[in-house]
Structures are given as structure tokens and as C-alpha cells.
PDB file of N, CA and C in Angstrom:
ATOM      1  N   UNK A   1       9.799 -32.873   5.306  1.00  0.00           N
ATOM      2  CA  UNK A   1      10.006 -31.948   4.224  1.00  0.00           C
ATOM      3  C   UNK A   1      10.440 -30.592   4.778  1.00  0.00           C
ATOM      4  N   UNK A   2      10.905 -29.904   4.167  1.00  0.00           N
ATOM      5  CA  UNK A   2      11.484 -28.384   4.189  1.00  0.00           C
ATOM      6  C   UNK A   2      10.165 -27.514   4.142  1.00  0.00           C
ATOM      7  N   UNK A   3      10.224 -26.668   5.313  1.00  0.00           N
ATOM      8  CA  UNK A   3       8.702 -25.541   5.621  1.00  0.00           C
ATOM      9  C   UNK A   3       9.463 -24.523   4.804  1.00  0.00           C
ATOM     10  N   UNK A   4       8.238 -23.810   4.541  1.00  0.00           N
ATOM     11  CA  UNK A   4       8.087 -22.828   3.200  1.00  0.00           C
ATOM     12  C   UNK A   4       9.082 -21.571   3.942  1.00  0.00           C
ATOM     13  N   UNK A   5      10.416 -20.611   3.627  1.00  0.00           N
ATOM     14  CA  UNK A   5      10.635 -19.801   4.657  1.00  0.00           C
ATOM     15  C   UNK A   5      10.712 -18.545   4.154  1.00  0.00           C
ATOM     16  N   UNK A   6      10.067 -17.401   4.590  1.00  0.00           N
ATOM     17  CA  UNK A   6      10.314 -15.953   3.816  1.00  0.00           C
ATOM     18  C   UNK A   6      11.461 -15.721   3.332  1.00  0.00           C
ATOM     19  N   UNK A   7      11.470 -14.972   2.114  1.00  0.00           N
ATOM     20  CA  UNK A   7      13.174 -14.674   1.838  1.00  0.00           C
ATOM     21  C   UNK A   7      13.395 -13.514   2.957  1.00  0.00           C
ATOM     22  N   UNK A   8      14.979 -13.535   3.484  1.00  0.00           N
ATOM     23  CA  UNK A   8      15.442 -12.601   4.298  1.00  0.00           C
ATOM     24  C   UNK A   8      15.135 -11.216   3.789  1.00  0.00           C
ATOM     25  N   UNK A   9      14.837 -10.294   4.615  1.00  0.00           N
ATOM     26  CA  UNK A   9      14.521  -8.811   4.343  1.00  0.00           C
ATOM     27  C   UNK A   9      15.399  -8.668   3.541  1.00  0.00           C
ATOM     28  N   UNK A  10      16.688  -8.366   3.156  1.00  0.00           N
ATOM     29  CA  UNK A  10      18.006  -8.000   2.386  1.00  0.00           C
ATOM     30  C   UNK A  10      17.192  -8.181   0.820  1.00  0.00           C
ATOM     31  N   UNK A  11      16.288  -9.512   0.948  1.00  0.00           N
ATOM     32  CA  UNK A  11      16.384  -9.940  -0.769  1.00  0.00           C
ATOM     33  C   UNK A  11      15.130  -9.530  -1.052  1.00  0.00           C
ATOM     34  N   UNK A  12      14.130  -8.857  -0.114  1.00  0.00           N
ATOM     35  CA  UNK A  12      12.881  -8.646  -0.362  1.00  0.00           C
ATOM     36  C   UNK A  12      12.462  -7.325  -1.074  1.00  0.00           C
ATOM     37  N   UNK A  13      12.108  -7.185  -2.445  1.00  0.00           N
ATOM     38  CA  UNK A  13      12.042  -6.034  -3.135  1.00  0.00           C
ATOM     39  C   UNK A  13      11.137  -5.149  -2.311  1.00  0.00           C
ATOM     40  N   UNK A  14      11.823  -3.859  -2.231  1.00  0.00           N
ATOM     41  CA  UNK A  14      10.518  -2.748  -1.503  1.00  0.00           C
ATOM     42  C   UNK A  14       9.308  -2.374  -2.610  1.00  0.00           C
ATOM     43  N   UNK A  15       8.549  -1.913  -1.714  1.00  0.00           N
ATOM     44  CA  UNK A  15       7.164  -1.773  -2.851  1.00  0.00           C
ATOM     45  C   UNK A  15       7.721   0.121  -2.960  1.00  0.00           C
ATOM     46  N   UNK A  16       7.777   0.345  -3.966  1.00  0.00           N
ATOM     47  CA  UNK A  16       7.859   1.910  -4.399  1.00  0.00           C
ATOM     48  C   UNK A  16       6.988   2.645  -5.414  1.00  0.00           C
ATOM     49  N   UNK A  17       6.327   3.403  -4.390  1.00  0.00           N
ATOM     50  CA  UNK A  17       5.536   4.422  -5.428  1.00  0.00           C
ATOM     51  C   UNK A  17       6.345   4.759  -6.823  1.00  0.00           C
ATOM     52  N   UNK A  18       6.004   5.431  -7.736  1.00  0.00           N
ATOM     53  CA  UNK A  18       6.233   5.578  -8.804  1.00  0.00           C
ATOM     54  C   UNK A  18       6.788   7.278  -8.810  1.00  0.00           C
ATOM     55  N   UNK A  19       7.476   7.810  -9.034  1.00  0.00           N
ATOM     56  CA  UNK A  19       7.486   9.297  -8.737  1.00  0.00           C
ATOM     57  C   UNK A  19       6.512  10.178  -9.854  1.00  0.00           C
ATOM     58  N   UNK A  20       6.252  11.112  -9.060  1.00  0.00           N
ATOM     59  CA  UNK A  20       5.244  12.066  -9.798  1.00  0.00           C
ATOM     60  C   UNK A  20       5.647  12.459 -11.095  1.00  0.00           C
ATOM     61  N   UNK A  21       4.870  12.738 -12.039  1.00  0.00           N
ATOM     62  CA  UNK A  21       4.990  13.964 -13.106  1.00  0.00           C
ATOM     63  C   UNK A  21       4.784  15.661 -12.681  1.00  0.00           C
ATOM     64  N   UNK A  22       6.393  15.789 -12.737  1.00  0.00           N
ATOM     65  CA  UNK A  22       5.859  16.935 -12.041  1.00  0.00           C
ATOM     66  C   UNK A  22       4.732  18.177 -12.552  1.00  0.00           C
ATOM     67  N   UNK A  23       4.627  18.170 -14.092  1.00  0.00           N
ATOM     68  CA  UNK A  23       3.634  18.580 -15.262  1.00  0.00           C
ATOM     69  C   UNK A  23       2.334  18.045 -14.626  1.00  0.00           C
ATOM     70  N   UNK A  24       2.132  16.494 -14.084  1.00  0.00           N
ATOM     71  CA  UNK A  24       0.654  16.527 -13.406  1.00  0.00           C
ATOM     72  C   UNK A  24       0.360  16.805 -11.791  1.00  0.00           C
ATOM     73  N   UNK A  25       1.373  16.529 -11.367  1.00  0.00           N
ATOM     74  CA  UNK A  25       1.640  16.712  -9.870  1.00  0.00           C
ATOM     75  C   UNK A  25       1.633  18.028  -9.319  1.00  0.00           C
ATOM     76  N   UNK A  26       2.032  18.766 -10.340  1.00  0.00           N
ATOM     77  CA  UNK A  26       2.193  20.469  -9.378  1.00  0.00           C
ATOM     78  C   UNK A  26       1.520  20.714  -9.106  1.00  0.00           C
ATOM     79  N   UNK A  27       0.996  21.727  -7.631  1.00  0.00           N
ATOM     80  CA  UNK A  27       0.056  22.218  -7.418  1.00  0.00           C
ATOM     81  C   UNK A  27      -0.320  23.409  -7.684  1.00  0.00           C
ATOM     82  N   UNK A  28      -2.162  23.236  -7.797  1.00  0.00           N
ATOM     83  CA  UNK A  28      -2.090  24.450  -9.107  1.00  0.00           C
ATOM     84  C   UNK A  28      -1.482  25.718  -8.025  1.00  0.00           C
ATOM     85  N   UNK A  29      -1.256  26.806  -8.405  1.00  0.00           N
ATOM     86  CA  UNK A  29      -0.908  27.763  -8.394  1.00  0.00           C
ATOM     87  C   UNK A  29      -1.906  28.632  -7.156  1.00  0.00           C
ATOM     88  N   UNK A  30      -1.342  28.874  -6.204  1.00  0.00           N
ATOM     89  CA  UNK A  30      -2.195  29.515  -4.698  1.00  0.00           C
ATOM     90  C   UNK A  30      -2.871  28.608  -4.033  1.00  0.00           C
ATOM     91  N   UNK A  31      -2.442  27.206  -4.269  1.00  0.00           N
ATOM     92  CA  UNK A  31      -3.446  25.817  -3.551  1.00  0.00           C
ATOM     93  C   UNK A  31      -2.136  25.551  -1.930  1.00  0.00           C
ATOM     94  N   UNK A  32      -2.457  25.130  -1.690  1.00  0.00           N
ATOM     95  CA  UNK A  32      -1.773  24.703  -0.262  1.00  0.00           C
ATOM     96  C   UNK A  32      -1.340  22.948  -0.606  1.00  0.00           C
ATOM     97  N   UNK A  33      -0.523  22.463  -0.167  1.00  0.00           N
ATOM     98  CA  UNK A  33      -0.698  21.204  -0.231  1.00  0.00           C
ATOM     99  C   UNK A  33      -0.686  20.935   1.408  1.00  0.00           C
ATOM    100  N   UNK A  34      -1.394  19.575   1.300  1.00  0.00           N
ATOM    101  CA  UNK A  34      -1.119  18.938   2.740  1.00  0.00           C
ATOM    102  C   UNK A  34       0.214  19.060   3.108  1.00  0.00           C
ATOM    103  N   UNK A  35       0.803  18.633   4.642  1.00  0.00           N
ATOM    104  CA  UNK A  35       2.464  18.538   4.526  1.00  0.00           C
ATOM    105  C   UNK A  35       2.826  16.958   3.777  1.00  0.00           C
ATOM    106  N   UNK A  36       2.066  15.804   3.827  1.00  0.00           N
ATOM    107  CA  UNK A  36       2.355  14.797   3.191  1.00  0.00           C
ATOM    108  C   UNK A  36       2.547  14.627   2.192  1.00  0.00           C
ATOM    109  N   UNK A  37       1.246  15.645   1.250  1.00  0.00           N
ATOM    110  CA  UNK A  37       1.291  15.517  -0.153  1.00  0.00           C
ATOM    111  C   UNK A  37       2.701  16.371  -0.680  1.00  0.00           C
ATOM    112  N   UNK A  38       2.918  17.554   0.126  1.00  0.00           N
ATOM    113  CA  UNK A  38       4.193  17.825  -0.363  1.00  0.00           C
ATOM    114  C   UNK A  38       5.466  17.243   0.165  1.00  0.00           C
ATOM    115  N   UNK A  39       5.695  16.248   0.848  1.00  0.00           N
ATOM    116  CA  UNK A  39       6.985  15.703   1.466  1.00  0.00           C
ATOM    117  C   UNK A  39       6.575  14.526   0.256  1.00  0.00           C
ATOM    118  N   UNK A  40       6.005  14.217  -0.183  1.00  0.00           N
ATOM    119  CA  UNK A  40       5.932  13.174  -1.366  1.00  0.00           C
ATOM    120  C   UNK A  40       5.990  13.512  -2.385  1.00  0.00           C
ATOM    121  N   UNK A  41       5.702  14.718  -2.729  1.00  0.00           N
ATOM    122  CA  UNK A  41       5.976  15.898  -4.260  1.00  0.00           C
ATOM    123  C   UNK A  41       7.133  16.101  -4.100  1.00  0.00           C
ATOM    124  N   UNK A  42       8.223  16.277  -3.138  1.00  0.00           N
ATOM    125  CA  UNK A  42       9.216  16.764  -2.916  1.00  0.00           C
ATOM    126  C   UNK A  42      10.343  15.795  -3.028  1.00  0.00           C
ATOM    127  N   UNK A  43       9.878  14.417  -2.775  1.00  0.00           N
ATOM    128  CA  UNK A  43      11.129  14.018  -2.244  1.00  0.00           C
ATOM    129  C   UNK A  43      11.589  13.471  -3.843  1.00  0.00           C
ATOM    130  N   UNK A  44      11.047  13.836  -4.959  1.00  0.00           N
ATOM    131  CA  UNK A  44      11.783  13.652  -6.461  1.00  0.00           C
ATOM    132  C   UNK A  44      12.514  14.860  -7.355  1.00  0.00           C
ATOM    133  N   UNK A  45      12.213  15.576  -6.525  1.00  0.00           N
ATOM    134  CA  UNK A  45      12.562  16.837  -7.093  1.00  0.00           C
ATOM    135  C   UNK A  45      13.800  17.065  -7.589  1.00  0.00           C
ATOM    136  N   UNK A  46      14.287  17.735  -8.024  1.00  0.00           N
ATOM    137  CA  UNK A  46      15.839  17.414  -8.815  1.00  0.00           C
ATOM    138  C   UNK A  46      16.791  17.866  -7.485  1.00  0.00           C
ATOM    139  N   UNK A  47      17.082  19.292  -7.102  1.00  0.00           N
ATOM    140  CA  UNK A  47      18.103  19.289  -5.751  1.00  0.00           C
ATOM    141  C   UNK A  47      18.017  17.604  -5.067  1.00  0.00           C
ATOM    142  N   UNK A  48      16.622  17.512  -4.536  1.00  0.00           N
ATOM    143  CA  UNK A  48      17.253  16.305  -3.861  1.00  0.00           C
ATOM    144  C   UNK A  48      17.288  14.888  -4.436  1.00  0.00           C
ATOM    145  N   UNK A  49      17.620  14.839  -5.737  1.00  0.00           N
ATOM    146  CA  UNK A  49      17.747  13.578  -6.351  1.00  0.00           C
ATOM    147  C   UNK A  49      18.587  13.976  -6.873  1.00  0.00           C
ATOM    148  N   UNK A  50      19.789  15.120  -6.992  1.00  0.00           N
ATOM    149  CA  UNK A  50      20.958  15.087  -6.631  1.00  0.00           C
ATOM    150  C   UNK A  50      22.049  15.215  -5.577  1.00  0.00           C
ATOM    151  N   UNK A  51      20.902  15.322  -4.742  1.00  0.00           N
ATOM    152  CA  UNK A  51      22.123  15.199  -3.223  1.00  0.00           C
ATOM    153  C   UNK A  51      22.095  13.676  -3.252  1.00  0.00           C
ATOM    154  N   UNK A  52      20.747  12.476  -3.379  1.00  0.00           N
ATOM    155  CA  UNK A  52      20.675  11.327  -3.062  1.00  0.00           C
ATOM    156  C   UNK A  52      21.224  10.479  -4.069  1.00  0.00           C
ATOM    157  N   UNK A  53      21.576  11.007  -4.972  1.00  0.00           N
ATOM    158  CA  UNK A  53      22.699  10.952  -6.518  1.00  0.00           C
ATOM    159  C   UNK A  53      24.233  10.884  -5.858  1.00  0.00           C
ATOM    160  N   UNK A  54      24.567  11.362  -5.220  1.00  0.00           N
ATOM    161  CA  UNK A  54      25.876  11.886  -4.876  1.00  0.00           C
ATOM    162  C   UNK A  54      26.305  11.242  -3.306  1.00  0.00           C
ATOM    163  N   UNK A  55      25.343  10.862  -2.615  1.00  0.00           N
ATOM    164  CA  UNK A  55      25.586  10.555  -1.429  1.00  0.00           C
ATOM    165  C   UNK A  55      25.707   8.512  -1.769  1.00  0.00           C
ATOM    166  N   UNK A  56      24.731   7.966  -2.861  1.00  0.00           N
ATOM    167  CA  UNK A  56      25.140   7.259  -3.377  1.00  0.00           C
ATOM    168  C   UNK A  56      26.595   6.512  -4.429  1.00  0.00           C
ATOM    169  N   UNK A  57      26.940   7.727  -4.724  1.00  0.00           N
ATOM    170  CA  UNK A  57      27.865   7.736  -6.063  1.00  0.00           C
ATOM    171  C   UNK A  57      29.206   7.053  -4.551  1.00  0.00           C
ATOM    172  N   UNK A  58      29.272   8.313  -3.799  1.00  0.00           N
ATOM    173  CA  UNK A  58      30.415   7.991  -2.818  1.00  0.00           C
ATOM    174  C   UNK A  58      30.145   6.336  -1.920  1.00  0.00           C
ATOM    175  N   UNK A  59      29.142   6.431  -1.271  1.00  0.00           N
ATOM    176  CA  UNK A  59      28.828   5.004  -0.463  1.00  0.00           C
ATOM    177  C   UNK A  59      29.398   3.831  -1.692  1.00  0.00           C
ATOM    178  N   UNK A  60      28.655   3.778  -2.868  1.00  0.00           N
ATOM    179  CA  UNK A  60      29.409   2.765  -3.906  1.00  0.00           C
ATOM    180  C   UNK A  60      30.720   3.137  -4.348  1.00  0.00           C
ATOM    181  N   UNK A  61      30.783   4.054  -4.055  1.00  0.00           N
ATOM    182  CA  UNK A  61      32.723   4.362  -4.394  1.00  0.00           C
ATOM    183  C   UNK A  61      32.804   4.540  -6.718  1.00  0.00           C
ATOM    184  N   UNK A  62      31.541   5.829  -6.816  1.00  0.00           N
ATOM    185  CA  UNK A  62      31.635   5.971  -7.903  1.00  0.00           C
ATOM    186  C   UNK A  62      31.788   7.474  -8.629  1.00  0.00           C
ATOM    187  N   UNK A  63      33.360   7.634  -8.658  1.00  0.00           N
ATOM    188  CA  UNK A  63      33.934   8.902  -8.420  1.00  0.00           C
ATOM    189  C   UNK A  63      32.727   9.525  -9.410  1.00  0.00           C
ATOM    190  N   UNK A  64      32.676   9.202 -10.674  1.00  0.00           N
ATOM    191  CA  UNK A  64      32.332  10.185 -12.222  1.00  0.00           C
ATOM    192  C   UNK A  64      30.763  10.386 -11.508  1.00  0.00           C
ATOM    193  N   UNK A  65      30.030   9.338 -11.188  1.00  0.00           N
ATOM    194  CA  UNK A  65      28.945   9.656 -10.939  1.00  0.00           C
ATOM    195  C   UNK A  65      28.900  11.127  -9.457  1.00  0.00           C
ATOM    196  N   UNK A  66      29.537  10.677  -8.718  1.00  0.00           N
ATOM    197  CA  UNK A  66      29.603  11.987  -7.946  1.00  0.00           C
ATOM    198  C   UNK A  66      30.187  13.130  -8.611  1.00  0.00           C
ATOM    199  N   UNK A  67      30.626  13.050  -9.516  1.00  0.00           N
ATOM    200  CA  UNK A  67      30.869  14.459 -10.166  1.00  0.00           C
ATOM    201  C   UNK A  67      30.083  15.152 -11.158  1.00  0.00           C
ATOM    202  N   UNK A  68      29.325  14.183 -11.688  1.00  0.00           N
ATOM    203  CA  UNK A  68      28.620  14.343 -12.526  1.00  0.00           C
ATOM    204  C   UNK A  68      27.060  14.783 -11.264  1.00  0.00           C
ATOM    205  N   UNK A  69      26.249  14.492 -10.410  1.00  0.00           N
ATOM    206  CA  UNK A  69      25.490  15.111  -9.352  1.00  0.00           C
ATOM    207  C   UNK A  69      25.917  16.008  -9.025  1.00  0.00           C
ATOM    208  N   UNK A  70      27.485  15.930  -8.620  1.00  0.00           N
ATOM    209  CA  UNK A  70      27.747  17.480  -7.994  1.00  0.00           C
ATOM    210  C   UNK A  70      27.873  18.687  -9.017  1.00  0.00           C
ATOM    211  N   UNK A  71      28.121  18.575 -10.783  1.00  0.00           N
ATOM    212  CA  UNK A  71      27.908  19.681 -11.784  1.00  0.00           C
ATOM    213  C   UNK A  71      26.267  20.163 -11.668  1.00  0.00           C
ATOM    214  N   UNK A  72      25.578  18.922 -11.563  1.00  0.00           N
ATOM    215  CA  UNK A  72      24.284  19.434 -11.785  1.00  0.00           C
ATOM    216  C   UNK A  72      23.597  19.997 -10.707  1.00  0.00           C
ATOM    217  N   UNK A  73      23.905  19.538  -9.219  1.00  0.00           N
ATOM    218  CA  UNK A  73      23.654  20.444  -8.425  1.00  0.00           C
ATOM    219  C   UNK A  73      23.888  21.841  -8.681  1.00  0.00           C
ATOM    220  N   UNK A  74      25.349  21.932  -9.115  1.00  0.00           N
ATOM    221  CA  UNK A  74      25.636  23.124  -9.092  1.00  0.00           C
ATOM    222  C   UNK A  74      25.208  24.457 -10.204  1.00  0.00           C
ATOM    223  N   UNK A  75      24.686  23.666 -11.270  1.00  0.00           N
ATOM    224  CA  UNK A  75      23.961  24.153 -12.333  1.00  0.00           C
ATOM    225  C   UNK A  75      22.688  24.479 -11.878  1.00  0.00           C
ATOM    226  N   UNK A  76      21.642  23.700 -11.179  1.00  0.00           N
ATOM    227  CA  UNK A  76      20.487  23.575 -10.708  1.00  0.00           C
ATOM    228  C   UNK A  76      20.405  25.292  -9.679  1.00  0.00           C
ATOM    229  N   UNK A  77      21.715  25.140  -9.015  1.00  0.00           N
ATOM    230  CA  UNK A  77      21.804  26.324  -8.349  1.00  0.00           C
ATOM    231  C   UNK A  77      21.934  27.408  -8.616  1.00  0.00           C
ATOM    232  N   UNK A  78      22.513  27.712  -9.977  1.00  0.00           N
ATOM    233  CA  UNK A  78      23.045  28.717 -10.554  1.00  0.00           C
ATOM    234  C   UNK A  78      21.996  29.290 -11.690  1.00  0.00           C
ATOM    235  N   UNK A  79      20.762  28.175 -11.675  1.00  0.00           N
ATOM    236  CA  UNK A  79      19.627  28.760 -12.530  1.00  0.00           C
ATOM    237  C   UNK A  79      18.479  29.526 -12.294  1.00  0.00           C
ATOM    238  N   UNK A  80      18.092  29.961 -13.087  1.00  0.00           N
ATOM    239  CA  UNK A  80      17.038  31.461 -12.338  1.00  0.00           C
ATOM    240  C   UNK A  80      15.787  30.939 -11.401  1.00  0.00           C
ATOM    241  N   UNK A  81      15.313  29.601 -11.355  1.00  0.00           N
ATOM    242  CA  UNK A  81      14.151  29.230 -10.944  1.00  0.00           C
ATOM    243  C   UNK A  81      14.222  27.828 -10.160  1.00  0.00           C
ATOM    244  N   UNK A  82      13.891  28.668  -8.492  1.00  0.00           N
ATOM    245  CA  UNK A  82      13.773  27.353  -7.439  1.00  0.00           C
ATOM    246  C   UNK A  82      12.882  26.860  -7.226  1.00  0.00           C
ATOM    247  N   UNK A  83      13.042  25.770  -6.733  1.00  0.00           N
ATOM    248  CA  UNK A  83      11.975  25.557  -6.010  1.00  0.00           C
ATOM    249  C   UNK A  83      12.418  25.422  -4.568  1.00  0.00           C
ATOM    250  N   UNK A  84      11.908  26.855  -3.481  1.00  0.00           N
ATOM    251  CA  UNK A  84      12.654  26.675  -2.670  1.00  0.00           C
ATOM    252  C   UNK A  84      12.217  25.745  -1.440  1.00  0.00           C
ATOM    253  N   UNK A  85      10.373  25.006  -1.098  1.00  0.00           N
ATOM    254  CA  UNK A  85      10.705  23.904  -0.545  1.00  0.00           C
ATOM    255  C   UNK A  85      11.625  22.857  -0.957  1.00  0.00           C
ATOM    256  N   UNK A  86      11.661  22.380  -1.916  1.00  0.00           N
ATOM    257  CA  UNK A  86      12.838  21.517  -2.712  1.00  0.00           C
ATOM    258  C   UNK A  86      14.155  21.534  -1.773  1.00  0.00           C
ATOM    259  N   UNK A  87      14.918  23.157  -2.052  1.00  0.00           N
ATOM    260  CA  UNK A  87      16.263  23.227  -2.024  1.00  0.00           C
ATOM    261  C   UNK A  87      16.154  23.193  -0.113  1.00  0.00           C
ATOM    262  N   UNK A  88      15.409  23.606  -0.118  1.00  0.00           N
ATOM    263  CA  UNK A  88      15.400  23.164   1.842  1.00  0.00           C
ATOM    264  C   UNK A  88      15.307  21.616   2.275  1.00  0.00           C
ATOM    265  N   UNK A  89      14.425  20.956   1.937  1.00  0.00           N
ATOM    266  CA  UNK A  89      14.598  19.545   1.745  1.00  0.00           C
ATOM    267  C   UNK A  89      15.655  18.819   1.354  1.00  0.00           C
ATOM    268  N   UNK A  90      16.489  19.143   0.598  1.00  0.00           N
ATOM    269  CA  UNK A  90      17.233  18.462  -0.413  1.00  0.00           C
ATOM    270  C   UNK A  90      18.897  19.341   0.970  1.00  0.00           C
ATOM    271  N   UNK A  91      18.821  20.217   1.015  1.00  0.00           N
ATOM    272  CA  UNK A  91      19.876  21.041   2.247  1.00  0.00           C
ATOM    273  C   UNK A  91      19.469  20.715   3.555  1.00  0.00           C
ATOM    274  N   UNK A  92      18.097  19.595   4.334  1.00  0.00           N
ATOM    275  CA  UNK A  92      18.018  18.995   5.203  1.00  0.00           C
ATOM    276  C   UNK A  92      18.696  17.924   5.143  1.00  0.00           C
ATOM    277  N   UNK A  93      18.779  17.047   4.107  1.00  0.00           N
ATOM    278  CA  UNK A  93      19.157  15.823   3.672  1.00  0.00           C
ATOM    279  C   UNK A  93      20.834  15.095   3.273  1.00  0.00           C
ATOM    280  N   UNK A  94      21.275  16.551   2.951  1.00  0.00           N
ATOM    281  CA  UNK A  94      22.736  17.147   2.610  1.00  0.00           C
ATOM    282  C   UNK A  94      23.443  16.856   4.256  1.00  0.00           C
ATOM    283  N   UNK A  95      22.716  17.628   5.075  1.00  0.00           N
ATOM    284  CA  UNK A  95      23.102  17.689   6.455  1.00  0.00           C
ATOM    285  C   UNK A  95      22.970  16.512   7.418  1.00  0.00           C
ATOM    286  N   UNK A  96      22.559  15.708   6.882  1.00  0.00           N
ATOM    287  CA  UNK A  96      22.128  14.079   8.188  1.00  0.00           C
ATOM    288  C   UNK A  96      23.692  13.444   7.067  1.00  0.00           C
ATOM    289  N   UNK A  97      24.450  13.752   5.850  1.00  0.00           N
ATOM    290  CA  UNK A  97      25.295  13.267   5.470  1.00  0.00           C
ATOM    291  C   UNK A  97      26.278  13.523   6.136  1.00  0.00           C
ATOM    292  N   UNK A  98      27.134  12.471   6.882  1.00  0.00           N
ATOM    293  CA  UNK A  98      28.716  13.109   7.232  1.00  0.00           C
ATOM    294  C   UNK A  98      29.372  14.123   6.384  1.00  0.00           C
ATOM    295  N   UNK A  99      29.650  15.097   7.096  1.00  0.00           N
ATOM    296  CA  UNK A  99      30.430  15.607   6.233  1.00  0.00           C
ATOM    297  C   UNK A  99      31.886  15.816   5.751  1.00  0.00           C
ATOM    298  N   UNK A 100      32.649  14.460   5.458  1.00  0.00           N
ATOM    299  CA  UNK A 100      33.374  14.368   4.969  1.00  0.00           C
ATOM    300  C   UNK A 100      32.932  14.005   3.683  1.00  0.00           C
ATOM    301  N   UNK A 101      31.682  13.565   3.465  1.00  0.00           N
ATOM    302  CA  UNK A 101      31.065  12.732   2.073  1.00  0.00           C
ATOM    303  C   UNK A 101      30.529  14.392   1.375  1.00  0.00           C
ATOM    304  N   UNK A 102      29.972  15.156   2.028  1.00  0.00           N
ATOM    305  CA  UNK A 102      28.983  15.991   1.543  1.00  0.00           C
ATOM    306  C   UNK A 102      29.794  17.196   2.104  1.00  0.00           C
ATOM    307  N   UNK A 103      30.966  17.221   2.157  1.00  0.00           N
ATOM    308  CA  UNK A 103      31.682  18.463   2.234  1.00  0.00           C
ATOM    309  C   UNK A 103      31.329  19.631   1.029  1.00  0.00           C
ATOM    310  N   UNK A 104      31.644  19.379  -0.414  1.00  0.00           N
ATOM    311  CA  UNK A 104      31.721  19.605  -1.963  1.00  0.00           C
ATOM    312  C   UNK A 104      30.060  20.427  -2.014  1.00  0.00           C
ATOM    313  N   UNK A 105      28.892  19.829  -1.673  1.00  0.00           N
ATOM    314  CA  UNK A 105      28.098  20.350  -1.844  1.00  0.00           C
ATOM    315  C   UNK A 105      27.314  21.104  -0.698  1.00  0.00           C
ATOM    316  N   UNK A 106      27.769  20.914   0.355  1.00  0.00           N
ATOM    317  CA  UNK A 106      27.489  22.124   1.229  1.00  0.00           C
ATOM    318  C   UNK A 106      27.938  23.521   0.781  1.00  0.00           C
ATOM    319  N   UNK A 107      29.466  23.474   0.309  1.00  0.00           N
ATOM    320  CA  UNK A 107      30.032  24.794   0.238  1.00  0.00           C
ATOM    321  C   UNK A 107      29.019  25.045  -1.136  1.00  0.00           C
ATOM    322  N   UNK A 108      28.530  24.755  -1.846  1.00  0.00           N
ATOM    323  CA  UNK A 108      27.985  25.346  -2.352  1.00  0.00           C
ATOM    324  C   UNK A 108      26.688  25.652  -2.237  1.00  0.00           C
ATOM    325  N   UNK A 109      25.992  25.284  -1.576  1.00  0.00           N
ATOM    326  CA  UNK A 109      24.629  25.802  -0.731  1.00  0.00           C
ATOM    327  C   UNK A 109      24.930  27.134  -0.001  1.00  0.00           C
ATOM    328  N   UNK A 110      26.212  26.945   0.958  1.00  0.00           N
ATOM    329  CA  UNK A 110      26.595  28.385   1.594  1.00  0.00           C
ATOM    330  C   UNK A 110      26.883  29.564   0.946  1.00  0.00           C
ATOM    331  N   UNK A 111      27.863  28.931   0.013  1.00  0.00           N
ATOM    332  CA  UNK A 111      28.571  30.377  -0.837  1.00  0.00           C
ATOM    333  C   UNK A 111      26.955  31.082  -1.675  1.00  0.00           C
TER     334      UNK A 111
END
């Protein structure tokens, strides 16, 4: 008979936390977070779930969707209230992208 065989890694669903609410998740106000608890608060945050929006859109070859990440980046930027671990995270993440992919939204981190 045929032995039982794992499906190949490729087909094996990852186990994924659920992302925070950021309404329950924030920390209150003058609290410290661990560095874990905030690299896990962070990594849903809108900057960088539109760089990881956009770095996707291109790898699948999906022009509107990269344009549509790169307006809202650029809106996100242009609004009165950061979060500036966020936009450092999310401008670490920008930077491990070639930049021929992530040309568009660097210049606007710089300017």
C-alpha cells in the first residue's frame, strides 16, 4: 500500500495570527511595550500594509492594485497623524525591496 506522505511545504497553509484591533491593541498612553509586542502591533499597521500592498501588487504583476497602495501611501503621508514607529518599520521594509519595484514610494518618504 501507499505510506501516508506530508503535503509539500508549497501546499501547507501557514498558521497566522489574526491582526490586532488597533482600538484594543494600543498601548495605553505612557506604557512601554516590549520590543516583540510592538514588532507584532506594528507589523499591521497601515504604512506597512501598504508598502506590503504594493510590493505584492508588482511581484503578481497588478498594475491598479499598485496604484491604488501607492495613493494611499501617499495620503497616509500627507495626513496630520503618524505613527512614527509604523512609518520607520514600514521605510525599513520599503528598503530590503529592489529598487526598481519600490522606486515610486521611496521618493516619497524622502521628499
Amino acid at each position: 500500500m501507499f505510506a501516508a506522505q506530508s503535503s509539500p511545504p508549497f501546499l501547507s497553509t501557514p498558521t497566522l495570527s489574526s491582526p490586532p484591533n488597533p482600538k484594543k491593541s494600543a498601548a495605553p498612553a505612557g506604557k512601554n511595550l516590549e520590543p516583540a509586542e510592538l514588532a507584532s502591533y506594528l507589523r499591521y499597521t497601515p504604512f506597512v500594509v501598504h508598502v506590503q500592498m504594493y510590493a505584492l501588487a508588482d511581484k503578481y504583476g497588478v498594475p491598479l492594485l499598485a496604484k491604488l497602495a501607492d495613493e494611499k501611501f501617499k495620503n497616509r503621508l500627507n495626513g496630520s497623524k503618524w505613527n512614527v514607529p509604523s512609518l520607520c518599520m514600514a521605510t525599513e521594509q520599503l528598503y530590503q525591496l529592489p529598487p526598481f519595484i519600490s522606486q515610486n514610494l521611496r521618493k516619497l518618504i524622502v521628499a
